[in-house]
Protein backbone atom coordinates (compact mmCIF):
# COMPACT_ATOMS: atom_id res chain seq x y z
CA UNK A 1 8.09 14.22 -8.10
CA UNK A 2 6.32 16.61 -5.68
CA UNK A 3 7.43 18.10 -3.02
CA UNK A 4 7.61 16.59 0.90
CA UNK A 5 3.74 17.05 2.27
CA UNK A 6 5.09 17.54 5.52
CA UNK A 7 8.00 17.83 7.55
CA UNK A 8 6.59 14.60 9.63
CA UNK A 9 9.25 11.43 7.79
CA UNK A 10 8.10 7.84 8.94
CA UNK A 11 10.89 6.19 11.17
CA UNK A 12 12.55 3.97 9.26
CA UNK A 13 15.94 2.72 10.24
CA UNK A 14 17.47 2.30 6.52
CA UNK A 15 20.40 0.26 7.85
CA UNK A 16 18.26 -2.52 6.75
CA UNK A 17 18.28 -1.65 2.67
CA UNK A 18 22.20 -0.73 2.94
CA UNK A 19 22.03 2.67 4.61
CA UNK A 20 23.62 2.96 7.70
CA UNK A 21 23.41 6.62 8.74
CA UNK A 22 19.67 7.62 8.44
CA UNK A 23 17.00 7.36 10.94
CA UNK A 24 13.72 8.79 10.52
CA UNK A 25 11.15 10.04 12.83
CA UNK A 26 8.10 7.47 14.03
CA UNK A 27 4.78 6.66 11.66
CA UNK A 28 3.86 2.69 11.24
CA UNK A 29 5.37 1.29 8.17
CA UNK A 30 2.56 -1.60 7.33
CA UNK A 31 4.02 -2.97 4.27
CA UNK A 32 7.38 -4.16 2.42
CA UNK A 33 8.96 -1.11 0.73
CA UNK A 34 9.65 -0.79 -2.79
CA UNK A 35 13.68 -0.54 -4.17
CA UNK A 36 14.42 0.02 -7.58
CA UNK A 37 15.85 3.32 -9.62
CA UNK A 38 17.88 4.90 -6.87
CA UNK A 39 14.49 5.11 -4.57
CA UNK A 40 13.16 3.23 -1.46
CA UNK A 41 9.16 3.89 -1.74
CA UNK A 42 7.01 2.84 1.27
CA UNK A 43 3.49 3.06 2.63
CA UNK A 44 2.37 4.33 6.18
CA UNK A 45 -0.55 4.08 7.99
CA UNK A 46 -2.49 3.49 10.78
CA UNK A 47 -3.55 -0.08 10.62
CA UNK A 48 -6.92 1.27 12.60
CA UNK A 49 -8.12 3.11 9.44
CA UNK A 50 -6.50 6.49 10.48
CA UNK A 51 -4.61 8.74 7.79
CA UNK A 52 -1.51 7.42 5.74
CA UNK A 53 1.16 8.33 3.24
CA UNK A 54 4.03 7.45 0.89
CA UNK A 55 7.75 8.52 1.27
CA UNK A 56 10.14 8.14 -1.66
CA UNK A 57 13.90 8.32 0.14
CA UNK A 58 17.37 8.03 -2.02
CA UNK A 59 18.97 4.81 -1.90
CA UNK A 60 22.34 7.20 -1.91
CA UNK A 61 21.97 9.12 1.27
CA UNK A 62 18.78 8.28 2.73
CA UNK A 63 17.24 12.04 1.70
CA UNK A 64 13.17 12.62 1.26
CA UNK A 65 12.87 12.99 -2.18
CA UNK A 66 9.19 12.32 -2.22
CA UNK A 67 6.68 12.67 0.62
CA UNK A 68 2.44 12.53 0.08
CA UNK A 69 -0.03 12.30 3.17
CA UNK A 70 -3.61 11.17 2.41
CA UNK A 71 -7.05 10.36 4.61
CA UNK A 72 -6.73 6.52 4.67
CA UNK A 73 -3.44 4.27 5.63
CA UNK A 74 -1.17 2.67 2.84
CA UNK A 75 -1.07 -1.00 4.15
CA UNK A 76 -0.15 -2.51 0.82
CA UNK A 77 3.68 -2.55 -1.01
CA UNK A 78 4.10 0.35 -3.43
CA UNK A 79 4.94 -0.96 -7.06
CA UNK A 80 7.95 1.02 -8.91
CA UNK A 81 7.02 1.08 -12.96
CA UNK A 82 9.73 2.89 -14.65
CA UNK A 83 9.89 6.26 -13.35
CA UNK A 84 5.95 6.48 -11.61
CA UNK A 85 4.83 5.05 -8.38
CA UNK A 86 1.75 3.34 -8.04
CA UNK A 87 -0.03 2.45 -4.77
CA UNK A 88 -3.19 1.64 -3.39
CA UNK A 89 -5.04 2.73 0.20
CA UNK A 90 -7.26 1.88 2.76
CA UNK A 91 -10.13 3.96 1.20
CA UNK A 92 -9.99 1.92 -1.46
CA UNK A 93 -7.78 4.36 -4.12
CA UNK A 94 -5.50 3.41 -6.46
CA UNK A 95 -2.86 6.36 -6.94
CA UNK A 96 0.14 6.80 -9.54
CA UNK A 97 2.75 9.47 -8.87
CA UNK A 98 5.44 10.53 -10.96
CA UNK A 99 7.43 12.74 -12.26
């Protein structure tokens, strides 16, 4: 997976997927997150049409293990397909990450 895109992490308080120690720092979370393989994957965005992105954290320990920022807002629920990520935005893309 790549690398964080910024040091900027959506707040999310992960207490509510079973993680009780891990708070994250404030972006709008629009959509249900994904859960499967170890990974929480969610969408952020401005619901206004300003930029957005998609986090991957550890189900473990809460940790970034993933983080992508784009032009348009991620209002939709990620889909987990074996290993890859795939997602759509505001603009209208349809993107796959993996490893």
């Amino acid at each position: 997976m790549q690398k964080p895109a910024s040091k900027t992490i959506p707040r999310l308080m992960i207490a509510a997927i079973g993680l009780t120690a891990t708070v994250w720092a404030a972006l709008d979370v629009a959509a249900a997150p994904a859960v499967g393989n170890g990974v929480v994957v969610l969408g952020t965005g401005d619901q206004a049409g300003g930029k957005g992105g998609v986090y991957a954290l550890s189900t473990e320990d809460g940790s970034l293990l993933f983080g992508y920022e784009g032009a348009y807002a991620v209002l939709s629920g990620p889909s987990i397909a074996g290993s890859s990520v795939v997602v759509g935005d505001a603009g209208g893309n349809v993107m796959a990450f993996g490893p």
